[in-house]
PDB file of N, CA and C in Angstrom:
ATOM      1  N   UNK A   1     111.519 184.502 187.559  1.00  0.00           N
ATOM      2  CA  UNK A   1     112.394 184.374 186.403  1.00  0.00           C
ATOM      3  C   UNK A   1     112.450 182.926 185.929  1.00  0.00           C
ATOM      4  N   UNK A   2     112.581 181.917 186.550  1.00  0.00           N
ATOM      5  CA  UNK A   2     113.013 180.373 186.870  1.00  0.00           C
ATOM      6  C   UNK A   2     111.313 180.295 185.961  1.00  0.00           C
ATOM      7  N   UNK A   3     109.944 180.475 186.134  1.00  0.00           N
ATOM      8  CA  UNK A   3     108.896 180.590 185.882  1.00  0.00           C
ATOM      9  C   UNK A   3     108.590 180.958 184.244  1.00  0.00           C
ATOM     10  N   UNK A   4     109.341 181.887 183.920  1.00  0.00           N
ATOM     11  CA  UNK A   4     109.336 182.553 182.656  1.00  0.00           C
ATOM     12  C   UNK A   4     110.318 181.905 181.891  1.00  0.00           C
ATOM     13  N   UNK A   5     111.348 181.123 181.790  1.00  0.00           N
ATOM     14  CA  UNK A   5     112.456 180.500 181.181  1.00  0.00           C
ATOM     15  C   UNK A   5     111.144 179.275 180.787  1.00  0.00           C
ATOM     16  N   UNK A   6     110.651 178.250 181.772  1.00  0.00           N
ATOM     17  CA  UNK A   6     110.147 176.999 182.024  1.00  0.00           C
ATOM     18  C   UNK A   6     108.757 177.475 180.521  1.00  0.00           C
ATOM     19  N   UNK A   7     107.977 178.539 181.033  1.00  0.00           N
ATOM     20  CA  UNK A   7     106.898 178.933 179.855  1.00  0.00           C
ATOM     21  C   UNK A   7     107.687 179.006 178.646  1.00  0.00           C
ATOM     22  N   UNK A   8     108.491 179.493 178.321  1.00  0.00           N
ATOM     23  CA  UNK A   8     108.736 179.783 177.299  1.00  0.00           C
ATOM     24  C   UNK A   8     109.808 178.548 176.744  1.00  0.00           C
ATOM     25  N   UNK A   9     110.727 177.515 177.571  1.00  0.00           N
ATOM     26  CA  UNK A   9     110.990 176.261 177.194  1.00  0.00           C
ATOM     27  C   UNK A   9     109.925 175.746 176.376  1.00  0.00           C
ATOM     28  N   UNK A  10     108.983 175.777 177.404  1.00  0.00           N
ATOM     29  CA  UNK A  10     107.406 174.579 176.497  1.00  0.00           C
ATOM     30  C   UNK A  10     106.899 175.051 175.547  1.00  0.00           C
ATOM     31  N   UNK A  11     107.065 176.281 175.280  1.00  0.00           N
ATOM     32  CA  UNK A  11     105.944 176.710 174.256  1.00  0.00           C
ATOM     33  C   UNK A  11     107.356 176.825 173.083  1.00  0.00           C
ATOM     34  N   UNK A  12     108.752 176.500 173.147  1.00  0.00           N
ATOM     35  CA  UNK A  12     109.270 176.476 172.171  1.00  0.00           C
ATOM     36  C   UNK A  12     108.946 175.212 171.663  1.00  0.00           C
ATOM     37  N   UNK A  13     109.161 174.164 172.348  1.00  0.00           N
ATOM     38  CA  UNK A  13     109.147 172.716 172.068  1.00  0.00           C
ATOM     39  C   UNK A  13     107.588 172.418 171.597  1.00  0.00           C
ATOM     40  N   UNK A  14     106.849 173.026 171.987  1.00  0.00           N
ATOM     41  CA  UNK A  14     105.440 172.729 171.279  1.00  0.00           C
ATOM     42  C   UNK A  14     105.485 173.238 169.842  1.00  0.00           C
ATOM     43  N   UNK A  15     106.429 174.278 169.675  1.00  0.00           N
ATOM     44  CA  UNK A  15     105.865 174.398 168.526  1.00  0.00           C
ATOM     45  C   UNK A  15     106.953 173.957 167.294  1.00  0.00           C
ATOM     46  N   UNK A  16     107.708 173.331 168.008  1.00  0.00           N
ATOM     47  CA  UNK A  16     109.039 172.193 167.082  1.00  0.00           C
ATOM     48  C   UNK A  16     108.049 171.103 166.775  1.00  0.00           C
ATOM     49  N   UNK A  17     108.387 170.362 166.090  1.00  0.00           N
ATOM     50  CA  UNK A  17     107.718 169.071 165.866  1.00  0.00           C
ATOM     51  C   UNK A  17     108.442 167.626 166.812  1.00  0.00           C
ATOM     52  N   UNK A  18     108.231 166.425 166.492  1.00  0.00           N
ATOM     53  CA  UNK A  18     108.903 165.907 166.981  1.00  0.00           C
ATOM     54  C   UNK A  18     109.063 164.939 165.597  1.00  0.00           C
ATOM     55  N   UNK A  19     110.531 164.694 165.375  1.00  0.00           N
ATOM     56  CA  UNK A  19     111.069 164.324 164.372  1.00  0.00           C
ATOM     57  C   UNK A  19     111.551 162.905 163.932  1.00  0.00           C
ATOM     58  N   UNK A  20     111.308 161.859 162.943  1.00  0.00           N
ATOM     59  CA  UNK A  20     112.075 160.667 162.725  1.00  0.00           C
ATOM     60  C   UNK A  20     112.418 160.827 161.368  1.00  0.00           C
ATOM     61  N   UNK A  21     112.930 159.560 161.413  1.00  0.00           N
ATOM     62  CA  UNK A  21     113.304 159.468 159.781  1.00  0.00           C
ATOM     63  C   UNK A  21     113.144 157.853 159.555  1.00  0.00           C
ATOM     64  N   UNK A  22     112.622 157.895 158.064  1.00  0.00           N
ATOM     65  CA  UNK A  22     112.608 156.581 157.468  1.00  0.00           C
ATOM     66  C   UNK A  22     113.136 156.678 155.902  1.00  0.00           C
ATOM     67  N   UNK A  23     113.443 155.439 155.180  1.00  0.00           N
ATOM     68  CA  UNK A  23     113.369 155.898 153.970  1.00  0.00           C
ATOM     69  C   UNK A  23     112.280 154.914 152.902  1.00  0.00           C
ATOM     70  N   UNK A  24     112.528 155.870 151.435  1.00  0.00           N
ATOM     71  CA  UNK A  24     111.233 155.560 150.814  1.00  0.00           C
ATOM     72  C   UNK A  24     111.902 153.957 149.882  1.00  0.00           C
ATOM     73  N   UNK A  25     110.745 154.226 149.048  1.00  0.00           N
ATOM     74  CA  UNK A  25     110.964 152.794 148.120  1.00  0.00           C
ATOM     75  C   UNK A  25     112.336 152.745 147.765  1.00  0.00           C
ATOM     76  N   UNK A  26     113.196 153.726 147.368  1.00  0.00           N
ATOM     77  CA  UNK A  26     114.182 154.044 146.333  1.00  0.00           C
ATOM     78  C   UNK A  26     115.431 154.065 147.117  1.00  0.00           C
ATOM     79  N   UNK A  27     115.235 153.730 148.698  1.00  0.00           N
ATOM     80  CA  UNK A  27     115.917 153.945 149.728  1.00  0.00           C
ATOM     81  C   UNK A  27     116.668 155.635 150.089  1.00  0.00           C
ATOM     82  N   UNK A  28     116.022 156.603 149.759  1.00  0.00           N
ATOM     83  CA  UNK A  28     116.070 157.778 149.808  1.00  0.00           C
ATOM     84  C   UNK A  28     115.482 158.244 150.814  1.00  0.00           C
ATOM     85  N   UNK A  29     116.389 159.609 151.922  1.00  0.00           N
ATOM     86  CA  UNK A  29     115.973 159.692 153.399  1.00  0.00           C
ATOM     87  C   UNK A  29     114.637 159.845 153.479  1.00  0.00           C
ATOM     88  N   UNK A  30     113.620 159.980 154.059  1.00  0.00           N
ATOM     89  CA  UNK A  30     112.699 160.849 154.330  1.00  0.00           C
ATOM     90  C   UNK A  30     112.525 161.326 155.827  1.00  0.00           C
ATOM     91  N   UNK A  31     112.073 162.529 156.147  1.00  0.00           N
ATOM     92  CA  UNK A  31     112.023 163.153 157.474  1.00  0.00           C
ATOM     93  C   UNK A  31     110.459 162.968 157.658  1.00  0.00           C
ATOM     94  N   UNK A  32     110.277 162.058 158.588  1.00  0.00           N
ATOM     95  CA  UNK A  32     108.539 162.349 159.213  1.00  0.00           C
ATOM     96  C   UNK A  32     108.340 163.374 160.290  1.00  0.00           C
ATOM     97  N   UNK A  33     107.806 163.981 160.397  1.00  0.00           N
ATOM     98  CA  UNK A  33     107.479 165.398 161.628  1.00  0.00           C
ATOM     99  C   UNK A  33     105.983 165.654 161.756  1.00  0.00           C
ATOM    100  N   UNK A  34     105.605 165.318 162.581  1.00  0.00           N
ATOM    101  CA  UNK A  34     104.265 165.013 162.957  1.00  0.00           C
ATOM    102  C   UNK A  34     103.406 164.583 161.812  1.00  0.00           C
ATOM    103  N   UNK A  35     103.403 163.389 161.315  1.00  0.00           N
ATOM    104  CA  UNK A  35     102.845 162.798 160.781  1.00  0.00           C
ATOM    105  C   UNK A  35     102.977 163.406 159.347  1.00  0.00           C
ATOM    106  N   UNK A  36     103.988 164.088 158.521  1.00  0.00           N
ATOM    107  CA  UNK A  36     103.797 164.633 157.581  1.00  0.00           C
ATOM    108  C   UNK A  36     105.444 164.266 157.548  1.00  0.00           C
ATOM    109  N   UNK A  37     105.302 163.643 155.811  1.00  0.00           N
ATOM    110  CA  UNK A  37     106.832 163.362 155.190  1.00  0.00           C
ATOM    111  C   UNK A  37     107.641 164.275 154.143  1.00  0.00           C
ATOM    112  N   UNK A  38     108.675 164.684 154.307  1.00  0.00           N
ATOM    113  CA  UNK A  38     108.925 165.361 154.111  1.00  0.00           C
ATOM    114  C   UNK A  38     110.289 164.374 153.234  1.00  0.00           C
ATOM    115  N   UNK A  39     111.065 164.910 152.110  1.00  0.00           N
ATOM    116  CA  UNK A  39     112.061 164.152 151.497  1.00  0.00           C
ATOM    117  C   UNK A  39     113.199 165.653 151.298  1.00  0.00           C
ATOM    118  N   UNK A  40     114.148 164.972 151.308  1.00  0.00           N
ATOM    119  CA  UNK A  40     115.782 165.880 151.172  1.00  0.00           C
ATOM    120  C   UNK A  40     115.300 166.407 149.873  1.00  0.00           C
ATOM    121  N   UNK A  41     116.142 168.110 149.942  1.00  0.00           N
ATOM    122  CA  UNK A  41     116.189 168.803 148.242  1.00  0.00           C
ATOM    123  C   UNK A  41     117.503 169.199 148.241  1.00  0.00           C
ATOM    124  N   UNK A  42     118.022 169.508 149.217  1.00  0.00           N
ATOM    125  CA  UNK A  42     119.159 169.952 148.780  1.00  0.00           C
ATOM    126  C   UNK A  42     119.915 170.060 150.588  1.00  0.00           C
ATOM    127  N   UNK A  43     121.453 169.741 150.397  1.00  0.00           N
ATOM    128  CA  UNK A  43     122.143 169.820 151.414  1.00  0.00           C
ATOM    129  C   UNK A  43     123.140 171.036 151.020  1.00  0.00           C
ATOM    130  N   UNK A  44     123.560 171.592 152.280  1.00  0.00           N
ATOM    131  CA  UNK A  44     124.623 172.893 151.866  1.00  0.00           C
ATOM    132  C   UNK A  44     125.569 171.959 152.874  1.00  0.00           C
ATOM    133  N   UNK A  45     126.917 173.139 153.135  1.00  0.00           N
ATOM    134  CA  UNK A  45     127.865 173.077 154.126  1.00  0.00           C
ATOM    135  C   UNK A  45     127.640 172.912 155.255  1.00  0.00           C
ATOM    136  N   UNK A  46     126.091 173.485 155.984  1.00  0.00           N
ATOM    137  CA  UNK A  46     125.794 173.562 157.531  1.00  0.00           C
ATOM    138  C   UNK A  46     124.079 172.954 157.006  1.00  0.00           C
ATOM    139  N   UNK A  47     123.201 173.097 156.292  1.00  0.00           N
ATOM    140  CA  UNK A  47     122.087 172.701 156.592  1.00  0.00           C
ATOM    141  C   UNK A  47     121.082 171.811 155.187  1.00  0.00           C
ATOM    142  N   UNK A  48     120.520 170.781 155.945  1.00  0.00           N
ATOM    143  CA  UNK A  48     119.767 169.853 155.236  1.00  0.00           C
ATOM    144  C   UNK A  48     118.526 170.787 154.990  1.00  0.00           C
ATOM    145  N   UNK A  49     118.057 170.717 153.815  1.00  0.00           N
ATOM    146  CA  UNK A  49     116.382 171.501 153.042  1.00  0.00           C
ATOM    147  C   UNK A  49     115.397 170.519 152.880  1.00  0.00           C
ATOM    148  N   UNK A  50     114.464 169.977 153.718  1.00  0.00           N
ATOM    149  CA  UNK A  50     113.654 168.939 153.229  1.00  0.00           C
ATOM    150  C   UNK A  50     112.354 169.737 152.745  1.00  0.00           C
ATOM    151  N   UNK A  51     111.573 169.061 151.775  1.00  0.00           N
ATOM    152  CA  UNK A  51     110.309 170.200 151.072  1.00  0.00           C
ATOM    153  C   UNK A  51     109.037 168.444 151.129  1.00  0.00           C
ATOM    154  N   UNK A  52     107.493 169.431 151.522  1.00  0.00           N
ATOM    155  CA  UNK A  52     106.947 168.231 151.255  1.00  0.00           C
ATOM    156  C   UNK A  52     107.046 167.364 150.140  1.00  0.00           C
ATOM    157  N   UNK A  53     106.572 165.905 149.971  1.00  0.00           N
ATOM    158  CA  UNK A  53     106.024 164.997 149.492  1.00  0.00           C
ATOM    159  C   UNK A  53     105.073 165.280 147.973  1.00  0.00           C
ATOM    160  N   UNK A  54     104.212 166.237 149.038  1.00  0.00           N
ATOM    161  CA  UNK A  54     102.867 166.369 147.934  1.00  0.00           C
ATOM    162  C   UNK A  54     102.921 167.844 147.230  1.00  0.00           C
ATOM    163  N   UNK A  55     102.567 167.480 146.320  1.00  0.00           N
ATOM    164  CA  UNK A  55     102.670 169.317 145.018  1.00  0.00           C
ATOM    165  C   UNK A  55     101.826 170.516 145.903  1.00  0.00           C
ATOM    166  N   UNK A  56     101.985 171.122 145.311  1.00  0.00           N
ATOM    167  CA  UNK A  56     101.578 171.919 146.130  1.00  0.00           C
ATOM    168  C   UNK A  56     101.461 172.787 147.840  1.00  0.00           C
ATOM    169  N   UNK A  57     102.009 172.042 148.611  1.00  0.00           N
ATOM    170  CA  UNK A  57     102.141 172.427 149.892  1.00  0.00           C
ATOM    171  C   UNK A  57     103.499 172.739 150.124  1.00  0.00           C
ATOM    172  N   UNK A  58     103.314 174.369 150.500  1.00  0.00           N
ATOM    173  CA  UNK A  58     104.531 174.992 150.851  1.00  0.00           C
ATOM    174  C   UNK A  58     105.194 174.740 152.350  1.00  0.00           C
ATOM    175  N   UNK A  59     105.333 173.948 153.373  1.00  0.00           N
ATOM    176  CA  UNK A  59     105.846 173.612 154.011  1.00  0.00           C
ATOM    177  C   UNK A  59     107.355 173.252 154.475  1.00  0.00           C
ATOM    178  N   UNK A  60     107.748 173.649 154.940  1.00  0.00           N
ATOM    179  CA  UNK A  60     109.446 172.814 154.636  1.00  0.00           C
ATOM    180  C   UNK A  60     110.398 172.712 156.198  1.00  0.00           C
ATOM    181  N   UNK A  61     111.501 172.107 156.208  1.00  0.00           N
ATOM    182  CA  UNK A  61     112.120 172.154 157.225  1.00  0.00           C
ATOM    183  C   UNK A  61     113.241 172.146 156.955  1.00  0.00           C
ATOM    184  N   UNK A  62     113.925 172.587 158.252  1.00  0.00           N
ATOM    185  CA  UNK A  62     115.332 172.683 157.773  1.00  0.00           C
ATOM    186  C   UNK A  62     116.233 171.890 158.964  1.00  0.00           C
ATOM    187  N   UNK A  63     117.058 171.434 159.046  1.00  0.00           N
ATOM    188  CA  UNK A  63     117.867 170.465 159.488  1.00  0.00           C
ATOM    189  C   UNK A  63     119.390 170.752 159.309  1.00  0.00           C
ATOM    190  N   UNK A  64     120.009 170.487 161.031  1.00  0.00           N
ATOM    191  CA  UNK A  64     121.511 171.139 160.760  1.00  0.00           C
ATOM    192  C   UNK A  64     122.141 169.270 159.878  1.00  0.00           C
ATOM    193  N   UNK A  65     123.485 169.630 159.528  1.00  0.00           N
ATOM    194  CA  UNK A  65     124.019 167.973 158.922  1.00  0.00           C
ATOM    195  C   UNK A  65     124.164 166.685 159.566  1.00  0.00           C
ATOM    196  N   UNK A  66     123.769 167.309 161.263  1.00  0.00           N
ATOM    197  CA  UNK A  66     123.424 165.625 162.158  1.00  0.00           C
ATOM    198  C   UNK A  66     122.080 165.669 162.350  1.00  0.00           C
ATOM    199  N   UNK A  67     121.036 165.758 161.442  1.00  0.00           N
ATOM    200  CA  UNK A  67     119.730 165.934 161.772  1.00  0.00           C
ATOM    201  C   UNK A  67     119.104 166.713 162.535  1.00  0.00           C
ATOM    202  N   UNK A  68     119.598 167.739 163.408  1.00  0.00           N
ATOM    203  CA  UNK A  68     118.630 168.271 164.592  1.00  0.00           C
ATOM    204  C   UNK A  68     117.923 168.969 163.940  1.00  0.00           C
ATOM    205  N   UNK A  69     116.815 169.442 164.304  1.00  0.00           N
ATOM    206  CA  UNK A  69     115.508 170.626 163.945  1.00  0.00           C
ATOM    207  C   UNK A  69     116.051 172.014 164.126  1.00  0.00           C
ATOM    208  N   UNK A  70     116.054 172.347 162.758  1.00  0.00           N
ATOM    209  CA  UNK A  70     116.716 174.108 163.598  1.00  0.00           C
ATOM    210  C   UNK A  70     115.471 174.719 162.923  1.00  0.00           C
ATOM    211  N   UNK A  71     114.551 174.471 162.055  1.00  0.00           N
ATOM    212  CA  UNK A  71     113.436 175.254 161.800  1.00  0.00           C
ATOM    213  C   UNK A  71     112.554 174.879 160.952  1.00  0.00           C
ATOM    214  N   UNK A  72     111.109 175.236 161.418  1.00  0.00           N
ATOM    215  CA  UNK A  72     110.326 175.120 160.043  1.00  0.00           C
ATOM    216  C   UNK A  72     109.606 175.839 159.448  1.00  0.00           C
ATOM    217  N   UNK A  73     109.055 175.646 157.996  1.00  0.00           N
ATOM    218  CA  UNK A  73     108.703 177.076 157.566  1.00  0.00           C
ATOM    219  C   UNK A  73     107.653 176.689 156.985  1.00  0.00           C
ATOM    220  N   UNK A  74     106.790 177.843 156.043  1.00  0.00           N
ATOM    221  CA  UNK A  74     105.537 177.849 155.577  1.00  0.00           C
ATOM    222  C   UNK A  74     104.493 177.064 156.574  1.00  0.00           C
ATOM    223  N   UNK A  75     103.140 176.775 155.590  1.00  0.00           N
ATOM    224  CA  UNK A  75     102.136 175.843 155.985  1.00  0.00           C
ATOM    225  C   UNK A  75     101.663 174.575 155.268  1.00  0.00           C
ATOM    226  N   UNK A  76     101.053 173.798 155.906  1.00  0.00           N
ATOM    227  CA  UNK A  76     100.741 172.594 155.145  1.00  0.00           C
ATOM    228  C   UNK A  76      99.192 172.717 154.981  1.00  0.00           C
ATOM    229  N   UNK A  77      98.847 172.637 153.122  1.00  0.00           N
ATOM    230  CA  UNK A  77      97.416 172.875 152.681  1.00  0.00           C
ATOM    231  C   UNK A  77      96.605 171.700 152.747  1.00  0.00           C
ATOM    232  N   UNK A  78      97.006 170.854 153.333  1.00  0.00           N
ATOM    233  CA  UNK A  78      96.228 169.322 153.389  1.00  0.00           C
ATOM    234  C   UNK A  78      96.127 169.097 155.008  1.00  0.00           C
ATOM    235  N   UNK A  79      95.305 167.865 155.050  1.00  0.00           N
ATOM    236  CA  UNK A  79      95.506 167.320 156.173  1.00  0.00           C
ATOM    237  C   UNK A  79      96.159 165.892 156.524  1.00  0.00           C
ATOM    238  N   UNK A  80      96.742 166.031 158.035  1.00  0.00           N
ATOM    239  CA  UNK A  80      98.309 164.678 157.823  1.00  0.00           C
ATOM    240  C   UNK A  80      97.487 163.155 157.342  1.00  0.00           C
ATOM    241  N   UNK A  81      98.683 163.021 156.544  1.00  0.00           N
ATOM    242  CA  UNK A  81      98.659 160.926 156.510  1.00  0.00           C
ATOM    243  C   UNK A  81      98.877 160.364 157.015  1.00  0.00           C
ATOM    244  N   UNK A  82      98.919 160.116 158.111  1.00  0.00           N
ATOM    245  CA  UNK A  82      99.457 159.114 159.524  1.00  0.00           C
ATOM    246  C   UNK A  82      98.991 158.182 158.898  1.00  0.00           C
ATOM    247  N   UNK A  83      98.312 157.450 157.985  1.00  0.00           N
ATOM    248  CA  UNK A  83      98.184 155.670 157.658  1.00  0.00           C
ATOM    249  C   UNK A  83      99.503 155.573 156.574  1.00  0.00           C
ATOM    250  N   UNK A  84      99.405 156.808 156.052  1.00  0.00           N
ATOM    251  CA  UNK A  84     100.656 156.463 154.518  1.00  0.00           C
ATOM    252  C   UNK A  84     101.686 156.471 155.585  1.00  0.00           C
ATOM    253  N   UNK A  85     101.838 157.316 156.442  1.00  0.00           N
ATOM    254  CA  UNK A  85     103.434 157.147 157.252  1.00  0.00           C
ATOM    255  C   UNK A  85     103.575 155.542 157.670  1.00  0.00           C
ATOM    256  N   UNK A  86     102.420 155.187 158.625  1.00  0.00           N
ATOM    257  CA  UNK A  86     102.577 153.606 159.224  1.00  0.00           C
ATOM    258  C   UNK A  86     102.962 152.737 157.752  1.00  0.00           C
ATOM    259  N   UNK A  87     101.914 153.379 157.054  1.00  0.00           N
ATOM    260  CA  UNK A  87     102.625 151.768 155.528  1.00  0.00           C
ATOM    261  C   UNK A  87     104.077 151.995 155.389  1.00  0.00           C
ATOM    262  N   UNK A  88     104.728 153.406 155.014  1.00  0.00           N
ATOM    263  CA  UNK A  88     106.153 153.256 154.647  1.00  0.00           C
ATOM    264  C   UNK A  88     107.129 152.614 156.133  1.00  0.00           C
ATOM    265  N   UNK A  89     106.793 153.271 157.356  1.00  0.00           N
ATOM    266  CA  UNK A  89     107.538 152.562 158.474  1.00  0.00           C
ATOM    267  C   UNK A  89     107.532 151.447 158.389  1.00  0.00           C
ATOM    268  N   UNK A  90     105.997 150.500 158.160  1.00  0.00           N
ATOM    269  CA  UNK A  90     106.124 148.698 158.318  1.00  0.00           C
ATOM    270  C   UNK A  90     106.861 148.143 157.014  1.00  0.00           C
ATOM    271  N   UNK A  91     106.621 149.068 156.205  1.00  0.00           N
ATOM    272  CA  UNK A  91     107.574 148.641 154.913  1.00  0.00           C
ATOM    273  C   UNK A  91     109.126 148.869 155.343  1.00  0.00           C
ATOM    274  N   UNK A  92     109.625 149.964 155.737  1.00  0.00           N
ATOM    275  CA  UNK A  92     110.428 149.963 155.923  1.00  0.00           C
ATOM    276  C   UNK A  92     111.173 148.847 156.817  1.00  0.00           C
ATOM    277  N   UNK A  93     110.542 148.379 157.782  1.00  0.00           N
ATOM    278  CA  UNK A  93     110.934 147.650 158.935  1.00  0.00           C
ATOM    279  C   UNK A  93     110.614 146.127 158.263  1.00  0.00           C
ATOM    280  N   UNK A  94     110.214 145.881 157.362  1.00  0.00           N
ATOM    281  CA  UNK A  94     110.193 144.118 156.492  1.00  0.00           C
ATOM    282  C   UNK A  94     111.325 144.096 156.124  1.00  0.00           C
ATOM    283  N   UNK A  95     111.978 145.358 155.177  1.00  0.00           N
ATOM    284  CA  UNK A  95     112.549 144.828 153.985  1.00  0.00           C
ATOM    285  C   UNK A  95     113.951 145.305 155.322  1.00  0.00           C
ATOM    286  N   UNK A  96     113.829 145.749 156.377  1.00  0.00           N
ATOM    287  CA  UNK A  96     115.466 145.579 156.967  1.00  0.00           C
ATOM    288  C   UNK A  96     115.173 143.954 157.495  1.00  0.00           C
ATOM    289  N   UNK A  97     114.425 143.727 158.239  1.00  0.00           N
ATOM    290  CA  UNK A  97     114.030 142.480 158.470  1.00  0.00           C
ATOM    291  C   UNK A  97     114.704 141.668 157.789  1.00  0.00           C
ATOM    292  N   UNK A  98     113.711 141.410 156.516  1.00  0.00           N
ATOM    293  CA  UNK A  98     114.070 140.666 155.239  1.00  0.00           C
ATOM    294  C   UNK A  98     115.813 140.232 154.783  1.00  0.00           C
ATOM    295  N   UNK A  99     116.289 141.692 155.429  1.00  0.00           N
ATOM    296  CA  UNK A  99     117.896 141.565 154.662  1.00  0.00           C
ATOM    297  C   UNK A  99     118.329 140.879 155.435  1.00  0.00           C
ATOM    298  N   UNK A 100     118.184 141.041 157.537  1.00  0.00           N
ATOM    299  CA  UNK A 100     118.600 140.422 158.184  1.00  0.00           C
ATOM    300  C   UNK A 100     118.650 138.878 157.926  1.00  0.00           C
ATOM    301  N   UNK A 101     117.601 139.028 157.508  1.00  0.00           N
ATOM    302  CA  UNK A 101     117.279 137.044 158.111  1.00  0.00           C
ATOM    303  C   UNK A 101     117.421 136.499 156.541  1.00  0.00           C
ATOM    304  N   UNK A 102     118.328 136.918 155.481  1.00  0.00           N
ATOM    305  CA  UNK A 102     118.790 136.236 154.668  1.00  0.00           C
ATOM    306  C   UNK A 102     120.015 136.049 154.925  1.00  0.00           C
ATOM    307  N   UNK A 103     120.596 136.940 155.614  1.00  0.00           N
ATOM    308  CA  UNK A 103     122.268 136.766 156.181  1.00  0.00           C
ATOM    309  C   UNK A 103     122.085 135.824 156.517  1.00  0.00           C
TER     310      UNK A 103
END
């Protein structure tokens, strides 16, 4: 039993993503999840709607109102940007920089 809980732990978590967040130029959230960015559409009472980036790809996730992963849906018709993610993270991480060290 102890055996069958442990399989089926891992194979939930494999198929969650693993989740951050940064934001874009406009300082607007964005959700990264395995290398694919995802931006807020709409918040309710209990859950955040993030939809991809790029036209066309039906992908999406959903997020309770403290960020956790409660699901994701569709597929993604491209393949990931892991260099566009690193540019917005190092961007992101100058311009907090930047604010710091003008204080």
């Amino acid at each position: 039993m102890a055996e069958a809980f442990v399989t089926l732990t891992s194979e939930i978590q494999a198929k969650f993503p693993s989740i951050s967040f940064i934001n874009s130029n406009k300082g607007k959230p964005l959700l990264v999840a395995d290398d694919y960015i995802f931006k807020l559409n709409k918040t309710t009472t209990r859950t955040k709607y993030w939809i991809r980036t790029i036209n066309g790809c039906t992908a999406k996730v959903h997020t309770d109102l403290n960020n956790g992963l409660m699901k994701t849906v569709g597929y993604h018709s491209h393949l990931r940007a892991k260099e566009k993610r690193e540019v917005r993270e190092a961007r992101h991480f100058f311009q907090k920089y930047q604010m710091y060290s003008q204080s």
